[in-house]
Each structure stands twice: as C-alpha cells, then as structure tokens.
N, C-alpha and C. Protein backbone atom coordinates (compact mmCIF):
# COMPACT_ATOMS: atom_id res chain seq x y z
N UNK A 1 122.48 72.60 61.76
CA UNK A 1 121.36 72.18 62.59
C UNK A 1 121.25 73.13 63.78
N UNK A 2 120.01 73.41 63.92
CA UNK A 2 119.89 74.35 65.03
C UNK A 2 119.16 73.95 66.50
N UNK A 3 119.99 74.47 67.40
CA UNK A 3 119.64 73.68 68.59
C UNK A 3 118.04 73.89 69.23
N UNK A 4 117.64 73.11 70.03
CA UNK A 4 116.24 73.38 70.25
C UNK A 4 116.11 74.44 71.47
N UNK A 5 115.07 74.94 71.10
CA UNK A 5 115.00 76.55 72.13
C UNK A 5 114.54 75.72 73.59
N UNK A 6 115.44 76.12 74.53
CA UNK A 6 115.33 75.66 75.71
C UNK A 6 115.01 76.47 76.87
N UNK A 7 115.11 77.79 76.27
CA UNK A 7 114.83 78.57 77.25
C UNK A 7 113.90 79.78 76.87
N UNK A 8 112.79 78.94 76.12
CA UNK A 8 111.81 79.62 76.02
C UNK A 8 110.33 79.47 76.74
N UNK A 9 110.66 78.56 77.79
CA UNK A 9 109.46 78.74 78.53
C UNK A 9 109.67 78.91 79.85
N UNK A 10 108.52 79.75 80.48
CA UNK A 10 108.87 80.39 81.99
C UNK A 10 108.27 79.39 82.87
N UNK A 11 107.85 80.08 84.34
CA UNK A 11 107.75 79.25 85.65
C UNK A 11 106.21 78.97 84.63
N UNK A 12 105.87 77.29 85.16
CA UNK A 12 104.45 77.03 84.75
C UNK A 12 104.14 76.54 83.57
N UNK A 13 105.55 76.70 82.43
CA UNK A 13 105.41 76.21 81.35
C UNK A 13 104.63 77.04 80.35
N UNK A 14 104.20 78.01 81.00
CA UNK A 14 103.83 79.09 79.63
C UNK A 14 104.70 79.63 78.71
N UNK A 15 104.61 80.06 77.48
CA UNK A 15 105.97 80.62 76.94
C UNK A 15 106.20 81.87 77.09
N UNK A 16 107.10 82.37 76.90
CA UNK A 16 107.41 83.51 77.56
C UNK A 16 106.96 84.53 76.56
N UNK A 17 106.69 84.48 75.40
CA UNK A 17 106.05 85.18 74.58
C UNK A 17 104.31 85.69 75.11
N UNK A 18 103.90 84.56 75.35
CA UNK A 18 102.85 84.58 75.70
C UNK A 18 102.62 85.41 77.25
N UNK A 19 103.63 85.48 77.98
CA UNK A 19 103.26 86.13 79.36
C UNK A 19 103.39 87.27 78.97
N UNK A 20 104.62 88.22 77.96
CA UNK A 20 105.01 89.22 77.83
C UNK A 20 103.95 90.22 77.26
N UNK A 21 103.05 89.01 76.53
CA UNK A 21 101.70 89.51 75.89
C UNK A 21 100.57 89.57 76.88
N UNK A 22 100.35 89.03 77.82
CA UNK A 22 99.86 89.20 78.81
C UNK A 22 99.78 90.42 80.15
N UNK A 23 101.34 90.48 79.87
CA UNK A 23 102.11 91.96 80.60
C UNK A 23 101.19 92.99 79.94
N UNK A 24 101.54 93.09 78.60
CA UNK A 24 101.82 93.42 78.16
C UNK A 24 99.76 94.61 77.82
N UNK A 25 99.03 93.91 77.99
CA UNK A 25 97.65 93.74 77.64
C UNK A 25 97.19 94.24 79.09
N UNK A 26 97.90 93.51 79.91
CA UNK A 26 97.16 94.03 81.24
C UNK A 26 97.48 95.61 81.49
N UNK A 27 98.55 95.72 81.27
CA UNK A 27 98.94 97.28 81.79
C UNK A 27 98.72 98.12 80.40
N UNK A 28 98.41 97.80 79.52
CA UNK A 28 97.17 98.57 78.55
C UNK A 28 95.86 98.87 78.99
N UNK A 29 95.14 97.98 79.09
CA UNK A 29 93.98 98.18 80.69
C UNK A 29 93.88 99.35 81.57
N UNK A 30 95.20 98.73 82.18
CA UNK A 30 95.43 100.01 83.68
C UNK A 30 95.61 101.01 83.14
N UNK A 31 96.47 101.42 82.02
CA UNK A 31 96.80 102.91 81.74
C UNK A 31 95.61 103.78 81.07
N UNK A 32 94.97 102.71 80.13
CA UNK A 32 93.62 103.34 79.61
C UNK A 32 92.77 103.97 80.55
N UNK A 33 92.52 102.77 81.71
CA UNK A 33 91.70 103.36 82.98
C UNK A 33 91.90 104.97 83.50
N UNK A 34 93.53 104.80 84.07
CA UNK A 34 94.30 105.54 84.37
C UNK A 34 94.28 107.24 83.94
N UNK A 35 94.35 106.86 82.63
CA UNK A 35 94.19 108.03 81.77
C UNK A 35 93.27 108.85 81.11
N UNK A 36 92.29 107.88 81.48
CA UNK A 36 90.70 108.18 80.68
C UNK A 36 90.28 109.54 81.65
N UNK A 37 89.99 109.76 82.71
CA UNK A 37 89.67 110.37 83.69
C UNK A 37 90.46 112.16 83.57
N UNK A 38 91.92 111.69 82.71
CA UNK A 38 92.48 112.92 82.49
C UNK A 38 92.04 113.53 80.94
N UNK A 39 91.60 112.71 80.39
CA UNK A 39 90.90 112.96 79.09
C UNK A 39 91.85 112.93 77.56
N UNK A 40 92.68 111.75 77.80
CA UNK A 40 93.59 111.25 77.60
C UNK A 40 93.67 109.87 77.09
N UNK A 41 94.05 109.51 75.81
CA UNK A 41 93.86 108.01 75.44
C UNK A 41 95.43 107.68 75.45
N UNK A 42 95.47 106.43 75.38
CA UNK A 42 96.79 105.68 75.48
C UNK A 42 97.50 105.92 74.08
N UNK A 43 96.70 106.44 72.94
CA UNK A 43 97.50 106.33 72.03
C UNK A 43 98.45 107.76 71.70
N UNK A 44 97.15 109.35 72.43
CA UNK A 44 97.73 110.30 72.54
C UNK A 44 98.94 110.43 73.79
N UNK A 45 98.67 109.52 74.49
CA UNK A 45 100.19 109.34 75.74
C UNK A 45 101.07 109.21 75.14
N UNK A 46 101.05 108.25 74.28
CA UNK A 46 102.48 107.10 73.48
C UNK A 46 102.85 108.38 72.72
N UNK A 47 101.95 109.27 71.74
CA UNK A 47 102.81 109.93 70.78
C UNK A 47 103.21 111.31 71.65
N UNK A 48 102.48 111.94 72.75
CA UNK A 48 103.37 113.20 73.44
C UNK A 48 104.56 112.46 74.09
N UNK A 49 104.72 111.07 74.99
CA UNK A 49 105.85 111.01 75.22
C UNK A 49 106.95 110.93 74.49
N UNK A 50 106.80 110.49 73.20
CA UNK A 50 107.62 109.87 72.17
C UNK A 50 108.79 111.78 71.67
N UNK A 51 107.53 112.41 71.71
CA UNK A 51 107.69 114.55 71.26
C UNK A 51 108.05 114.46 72.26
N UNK A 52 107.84 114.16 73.59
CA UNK A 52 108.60 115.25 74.88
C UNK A 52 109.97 114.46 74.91
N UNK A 53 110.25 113.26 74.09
CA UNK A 53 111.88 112.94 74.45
C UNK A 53 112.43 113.15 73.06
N UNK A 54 112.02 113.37 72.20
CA UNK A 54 112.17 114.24 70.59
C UNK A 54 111.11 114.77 70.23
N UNK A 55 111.45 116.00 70.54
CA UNK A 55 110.26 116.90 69.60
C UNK A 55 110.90 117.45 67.63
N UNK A 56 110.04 117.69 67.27
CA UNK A 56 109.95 118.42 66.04
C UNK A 56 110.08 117.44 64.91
N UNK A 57 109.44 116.16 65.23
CA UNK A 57 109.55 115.04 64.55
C UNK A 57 107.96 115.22 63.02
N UNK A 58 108.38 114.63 62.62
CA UNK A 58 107.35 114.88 61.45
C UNK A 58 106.50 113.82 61.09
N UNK A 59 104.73 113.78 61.29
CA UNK A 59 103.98 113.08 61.23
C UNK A 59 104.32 111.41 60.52
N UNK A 60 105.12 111.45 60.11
CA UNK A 60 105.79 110.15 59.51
C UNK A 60 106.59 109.34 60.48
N UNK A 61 107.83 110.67 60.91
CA UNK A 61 108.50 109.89 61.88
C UNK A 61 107.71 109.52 63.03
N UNK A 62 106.72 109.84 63.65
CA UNK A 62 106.27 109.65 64.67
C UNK A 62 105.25 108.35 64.41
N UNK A 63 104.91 108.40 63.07
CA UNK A 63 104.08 107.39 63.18
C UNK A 63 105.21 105.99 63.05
N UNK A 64 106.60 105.61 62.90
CA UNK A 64 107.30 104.71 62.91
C UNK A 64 107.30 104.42 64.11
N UNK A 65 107.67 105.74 65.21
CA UNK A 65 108.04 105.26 66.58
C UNK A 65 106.99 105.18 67.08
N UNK A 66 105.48 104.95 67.18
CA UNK A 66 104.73 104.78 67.64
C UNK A 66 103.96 103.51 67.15
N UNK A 67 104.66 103.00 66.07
CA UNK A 67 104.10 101.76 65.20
C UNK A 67 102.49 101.71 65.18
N UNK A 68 102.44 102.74 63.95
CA UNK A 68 101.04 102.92 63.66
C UNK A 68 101.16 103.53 62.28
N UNK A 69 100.30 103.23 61.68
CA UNK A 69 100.36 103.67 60.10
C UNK A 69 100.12 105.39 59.74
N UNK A 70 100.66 105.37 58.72
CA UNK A 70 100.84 107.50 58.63
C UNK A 70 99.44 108.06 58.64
N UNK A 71 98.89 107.09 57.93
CA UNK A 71 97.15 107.51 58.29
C UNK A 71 96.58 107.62 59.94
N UNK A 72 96.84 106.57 60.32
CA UNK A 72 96.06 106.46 62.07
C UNK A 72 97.21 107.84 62.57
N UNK A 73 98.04 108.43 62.43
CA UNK A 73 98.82 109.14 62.74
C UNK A 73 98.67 110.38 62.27
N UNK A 74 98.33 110.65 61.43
CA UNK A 74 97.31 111.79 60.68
C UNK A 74 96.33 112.18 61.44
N UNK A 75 95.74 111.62 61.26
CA UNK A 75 94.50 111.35 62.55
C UNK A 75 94.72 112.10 63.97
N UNK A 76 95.68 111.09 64.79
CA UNK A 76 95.64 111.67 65.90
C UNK A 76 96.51 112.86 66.34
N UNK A 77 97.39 113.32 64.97
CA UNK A 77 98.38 114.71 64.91
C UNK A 77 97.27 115.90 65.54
N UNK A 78 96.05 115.47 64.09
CA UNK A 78 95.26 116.66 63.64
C UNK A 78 94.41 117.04 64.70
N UNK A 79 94.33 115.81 65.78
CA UNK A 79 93.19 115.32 66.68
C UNK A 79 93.93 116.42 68.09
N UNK A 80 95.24 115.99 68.18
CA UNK A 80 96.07 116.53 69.04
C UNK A 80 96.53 118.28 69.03
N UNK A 81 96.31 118.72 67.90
CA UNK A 81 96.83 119.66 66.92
C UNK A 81 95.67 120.85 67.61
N UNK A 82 94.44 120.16 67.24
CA UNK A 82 92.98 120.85 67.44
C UNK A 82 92.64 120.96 68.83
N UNK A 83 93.72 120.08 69.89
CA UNK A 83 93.12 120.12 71.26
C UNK A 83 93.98 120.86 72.26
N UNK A 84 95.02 121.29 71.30
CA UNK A 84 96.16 122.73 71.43
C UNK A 84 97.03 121.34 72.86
N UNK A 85 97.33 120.49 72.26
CA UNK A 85 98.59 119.68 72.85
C UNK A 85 99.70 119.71 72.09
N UNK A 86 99.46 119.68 70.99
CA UNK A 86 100.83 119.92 70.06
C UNK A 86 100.69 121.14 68.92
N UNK A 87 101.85 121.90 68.68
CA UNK A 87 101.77 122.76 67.27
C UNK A 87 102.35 121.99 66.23
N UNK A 88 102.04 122.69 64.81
CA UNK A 88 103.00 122.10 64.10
C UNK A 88 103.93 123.08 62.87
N UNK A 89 104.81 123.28 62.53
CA UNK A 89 105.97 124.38 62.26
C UNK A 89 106.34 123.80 61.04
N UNK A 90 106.32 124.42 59.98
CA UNK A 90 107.19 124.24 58.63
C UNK A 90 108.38 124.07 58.97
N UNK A 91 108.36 122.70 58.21
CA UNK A 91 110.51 122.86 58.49
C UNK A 91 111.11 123.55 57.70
N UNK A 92 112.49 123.82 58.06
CA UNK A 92 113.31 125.11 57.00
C UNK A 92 113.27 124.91 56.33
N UNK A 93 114.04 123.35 55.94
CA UNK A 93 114.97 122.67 54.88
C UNK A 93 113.85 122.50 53.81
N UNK A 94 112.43 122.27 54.14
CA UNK A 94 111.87 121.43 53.38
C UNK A 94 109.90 122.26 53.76
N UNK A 95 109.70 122.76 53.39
CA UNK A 95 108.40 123.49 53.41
C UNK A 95 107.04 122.65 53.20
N UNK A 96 107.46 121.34 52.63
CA UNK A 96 106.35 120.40 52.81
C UNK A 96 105.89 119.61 53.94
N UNK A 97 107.19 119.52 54.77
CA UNK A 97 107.41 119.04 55.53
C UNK A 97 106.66 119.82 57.46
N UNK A 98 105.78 119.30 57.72
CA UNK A 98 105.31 119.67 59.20
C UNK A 98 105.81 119.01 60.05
N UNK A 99 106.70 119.76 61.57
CA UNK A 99 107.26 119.14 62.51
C UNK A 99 106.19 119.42 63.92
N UNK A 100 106.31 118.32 64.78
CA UNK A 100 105.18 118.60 65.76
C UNK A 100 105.91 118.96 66.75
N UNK A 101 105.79 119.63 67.63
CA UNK A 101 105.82 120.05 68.89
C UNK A 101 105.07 119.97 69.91
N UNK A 102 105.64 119.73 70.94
CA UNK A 102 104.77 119.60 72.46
C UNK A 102 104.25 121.39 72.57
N UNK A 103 103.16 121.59 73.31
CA UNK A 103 102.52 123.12 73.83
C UNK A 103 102.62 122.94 74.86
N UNK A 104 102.88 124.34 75.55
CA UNK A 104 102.75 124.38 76.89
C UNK A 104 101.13 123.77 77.96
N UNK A 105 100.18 123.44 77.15
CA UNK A 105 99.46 122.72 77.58
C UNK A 105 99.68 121.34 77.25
N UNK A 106 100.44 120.87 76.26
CA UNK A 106 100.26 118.85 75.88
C UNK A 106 101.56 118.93 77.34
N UNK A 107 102.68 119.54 77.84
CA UNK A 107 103.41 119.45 78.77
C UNK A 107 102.68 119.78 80.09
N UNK A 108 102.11 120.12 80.18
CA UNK A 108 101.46 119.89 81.83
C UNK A 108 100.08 119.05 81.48
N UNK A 109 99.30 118.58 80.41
CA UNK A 109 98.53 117.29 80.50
C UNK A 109 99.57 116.23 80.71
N UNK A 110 101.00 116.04 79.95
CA UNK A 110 101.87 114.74 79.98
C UNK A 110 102.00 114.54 81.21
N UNK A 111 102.82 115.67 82.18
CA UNK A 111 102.96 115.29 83.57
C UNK A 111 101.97 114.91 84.28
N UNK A 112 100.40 115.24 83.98
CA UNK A 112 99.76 115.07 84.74
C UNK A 112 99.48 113.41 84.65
N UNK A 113 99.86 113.04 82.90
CA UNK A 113 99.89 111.92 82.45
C UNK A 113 100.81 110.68 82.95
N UNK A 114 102.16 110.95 83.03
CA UNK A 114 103.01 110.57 84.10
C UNK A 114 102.59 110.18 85.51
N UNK A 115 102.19 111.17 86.55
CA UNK A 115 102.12 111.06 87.69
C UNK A 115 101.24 109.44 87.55
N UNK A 116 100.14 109.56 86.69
CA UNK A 116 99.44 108.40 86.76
C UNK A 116 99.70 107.25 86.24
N UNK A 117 100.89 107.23 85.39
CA UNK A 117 101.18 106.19 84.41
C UNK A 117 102.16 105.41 85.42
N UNK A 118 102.89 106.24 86.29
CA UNK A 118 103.54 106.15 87.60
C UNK A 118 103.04 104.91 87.96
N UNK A 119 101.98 105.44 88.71
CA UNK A 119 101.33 104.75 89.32
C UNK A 119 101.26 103.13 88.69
N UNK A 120 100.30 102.94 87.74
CA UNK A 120 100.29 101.79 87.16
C UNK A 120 101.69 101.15 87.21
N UNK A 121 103.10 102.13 86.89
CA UNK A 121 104.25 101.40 86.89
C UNK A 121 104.52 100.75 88.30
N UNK A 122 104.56 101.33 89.12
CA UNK A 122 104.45 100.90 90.45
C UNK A 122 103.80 99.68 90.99
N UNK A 123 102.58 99.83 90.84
CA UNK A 123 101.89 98.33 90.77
C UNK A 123 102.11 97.33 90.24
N UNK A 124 103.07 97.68 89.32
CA UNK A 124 103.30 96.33 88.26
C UNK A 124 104.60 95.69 88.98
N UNK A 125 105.63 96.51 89.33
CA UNK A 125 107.09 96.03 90.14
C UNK A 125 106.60 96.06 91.46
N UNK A 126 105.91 96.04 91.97
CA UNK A 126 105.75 95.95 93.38
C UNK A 126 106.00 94.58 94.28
N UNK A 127 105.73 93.67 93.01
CA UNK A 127 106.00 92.74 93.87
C UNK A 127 107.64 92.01 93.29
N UNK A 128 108.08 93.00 93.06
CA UNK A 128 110.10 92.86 93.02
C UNK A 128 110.91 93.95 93.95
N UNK A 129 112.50 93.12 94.36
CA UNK A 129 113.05 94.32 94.87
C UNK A 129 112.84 95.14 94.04
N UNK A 130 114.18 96.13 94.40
CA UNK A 130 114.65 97.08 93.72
C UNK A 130 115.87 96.45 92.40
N UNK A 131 116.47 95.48 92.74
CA UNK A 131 117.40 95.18 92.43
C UNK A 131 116.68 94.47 90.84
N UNK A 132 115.41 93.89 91.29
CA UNK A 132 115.05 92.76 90.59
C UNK A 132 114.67 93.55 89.79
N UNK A 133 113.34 94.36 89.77
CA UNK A 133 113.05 95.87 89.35
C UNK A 133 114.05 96.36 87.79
N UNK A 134 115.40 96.86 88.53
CA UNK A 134 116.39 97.15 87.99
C UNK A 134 116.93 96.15 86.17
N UNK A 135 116.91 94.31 86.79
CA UNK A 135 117.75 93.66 86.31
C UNK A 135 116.07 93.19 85.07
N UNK A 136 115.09 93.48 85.69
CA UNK A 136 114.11 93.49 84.40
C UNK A 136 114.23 94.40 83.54
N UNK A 137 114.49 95.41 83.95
CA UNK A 137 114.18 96.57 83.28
C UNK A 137 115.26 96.23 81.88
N UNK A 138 116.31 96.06 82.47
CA UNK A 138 117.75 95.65 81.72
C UNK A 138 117.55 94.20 80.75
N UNK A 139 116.91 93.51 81.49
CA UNK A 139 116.56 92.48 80.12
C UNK A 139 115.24 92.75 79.55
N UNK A 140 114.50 93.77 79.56
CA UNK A 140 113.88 93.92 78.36
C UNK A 140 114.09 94.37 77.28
N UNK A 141 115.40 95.68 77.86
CA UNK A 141 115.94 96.23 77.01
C UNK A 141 116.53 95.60 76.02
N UNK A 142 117.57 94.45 76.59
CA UNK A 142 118.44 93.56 75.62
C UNK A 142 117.25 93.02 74.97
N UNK A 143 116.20 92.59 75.38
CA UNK A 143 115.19 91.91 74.23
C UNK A 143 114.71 92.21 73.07
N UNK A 144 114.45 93.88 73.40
CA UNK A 144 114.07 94.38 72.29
C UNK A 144 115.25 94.69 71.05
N UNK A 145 116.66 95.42 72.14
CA UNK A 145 117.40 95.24 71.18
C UNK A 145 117.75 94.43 70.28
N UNK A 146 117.88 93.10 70.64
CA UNK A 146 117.89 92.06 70.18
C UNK A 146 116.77 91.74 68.84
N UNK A 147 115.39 91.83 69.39
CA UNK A 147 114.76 91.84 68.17
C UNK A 147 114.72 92.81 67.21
N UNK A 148 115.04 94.61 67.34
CA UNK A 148 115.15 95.41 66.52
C UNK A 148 115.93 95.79 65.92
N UNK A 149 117.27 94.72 66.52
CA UNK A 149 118.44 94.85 65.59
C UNK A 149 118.25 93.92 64.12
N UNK A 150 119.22 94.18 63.16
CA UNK A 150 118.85 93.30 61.73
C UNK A 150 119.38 91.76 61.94
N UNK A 151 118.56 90.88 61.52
CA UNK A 151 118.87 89.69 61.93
C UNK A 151 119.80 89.26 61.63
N UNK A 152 120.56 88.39 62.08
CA UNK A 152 122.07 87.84 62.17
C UNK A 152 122.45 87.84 63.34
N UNK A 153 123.36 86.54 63.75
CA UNK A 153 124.41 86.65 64.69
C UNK A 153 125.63 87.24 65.03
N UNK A 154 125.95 87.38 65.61
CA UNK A 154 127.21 88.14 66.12
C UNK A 154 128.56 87.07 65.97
N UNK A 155 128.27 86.15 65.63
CA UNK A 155 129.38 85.64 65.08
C UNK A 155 129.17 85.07 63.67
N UNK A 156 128.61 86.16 62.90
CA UNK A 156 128.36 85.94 61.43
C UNK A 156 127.63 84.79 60.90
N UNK A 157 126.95 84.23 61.61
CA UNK A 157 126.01 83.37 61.25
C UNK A 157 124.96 84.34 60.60
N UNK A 158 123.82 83.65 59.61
CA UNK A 158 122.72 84.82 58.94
C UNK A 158 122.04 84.03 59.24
C-alpha cells in the first residue's frame, strides 16, 4: 500500500506541478520577448546552448537534448546552418554521420543571447536571497534527477 502524497501541494493549495508549469510558461514569454529583438527564437537559444556546452553533437543527439523530434530538429539545424550560427563536419568514424558546431558568429549571437536571458533570470530570483536562490536551484536539480533517472527506488522497491 502506498502512502498518500502529502507533499505535493504548495503555499495556496495549488499543486506543485501546476506552479512549475506556470514557472515554467511564464519565463518562456520573457525569453521569447527577450530574444526576439536579437533575432533569435527560444528554440534556436535551447539548441546553441545545448553545442556551446557540447559541441559536435549530431542532429539526432541534439534533438534528444532538446526534446524535440529529429524532424523539428532537421529543420532548425538547416535553419541555423543557413544563418552561418552553426557548421556542420563529417564525422571520421562514420561519414554519414553530420556533427554541428557553434561559428564564430552563433558564439557572439549566444552571448549576446545570455546577457539577455540573464536578465529574465534575474527577475525571476529577485524576489529570493542568495541563499534561497542557491537551495532552489539545488532542488530542481534533485527533481529532475529524480524524474530522469529509471524508475525505482533506492531501496529496491520497482
């Protein structure tokens, strides 16, 4: 028998799923805003940051870490490819295989992308210390880990 979830709802009685989606939607908003002006969509942000902390990833892998299908990822490679933000390089091992790379222009649009994404981050913790800031940051992490790990407990429950 499994115990009843007790600590799934926040201040106000909303569930906490539901605020995170809320977070989560609003600062989609701000960054779109944010970024539009640099000529820049939220989805080409997500995949240069994803290359500037691994580059030479291959239209597949990138479309996993960006959770978007190899098609919508196709798409915005070729989209990215053509707007000289990213190259893309035959791999050694495997000649079918295309790896993308950041250009010295998708790296000074990202930063410019940053400075502003900044921003939005800022606004969002502003109204936490530093400390608090910190100890979110740290339980989101465990959250996700938590959900992207394979299900089971840690004390062998399945």
């Amino acid at each position: 028998m499994t115990e009843p979830a007790t600590r799934t709802a926040a201040v106000g009685g909303q569930r906490l799923t539901y605020l995170i989606k809320r977070l989560e939607m609003a600062e989609r908003s701000r960054m779109e805003e944010v970024l539009r002006p640099l000529g820049m969509s939220l989805q080409q942000y997500t995949a240069l940051s994803i290359l500037e902390r691994r580059g030479g990833l291959s239209s597949a892998q990138l479309a996993r870490r960006h959770y978007v299908t190899p098609q919508a990822m196709h798409q915005l490679v070729t989209m990215m490819e053509r707007d000289g933000l990213i190259e893309r390089r035959i791999d050694g091992g495997n000649r079918r295989i295309l790896r993308a790379w950041l250009t010295g222009q998708g790296e000074e649009a990202l930063l410019a992308c940053h400075r502003a994404v900044d921003d939005v981050e800022g606004r969002m913790i502003a109204a936490l210390g530093d400390d608090e800031a910190s100890t979110f940051a740290r339980a989101l992490e465990r959250c996700l880990a938590a959900l992207v790990e394979p299900h089971g407990g840690r004390d062998g429950d399945a």
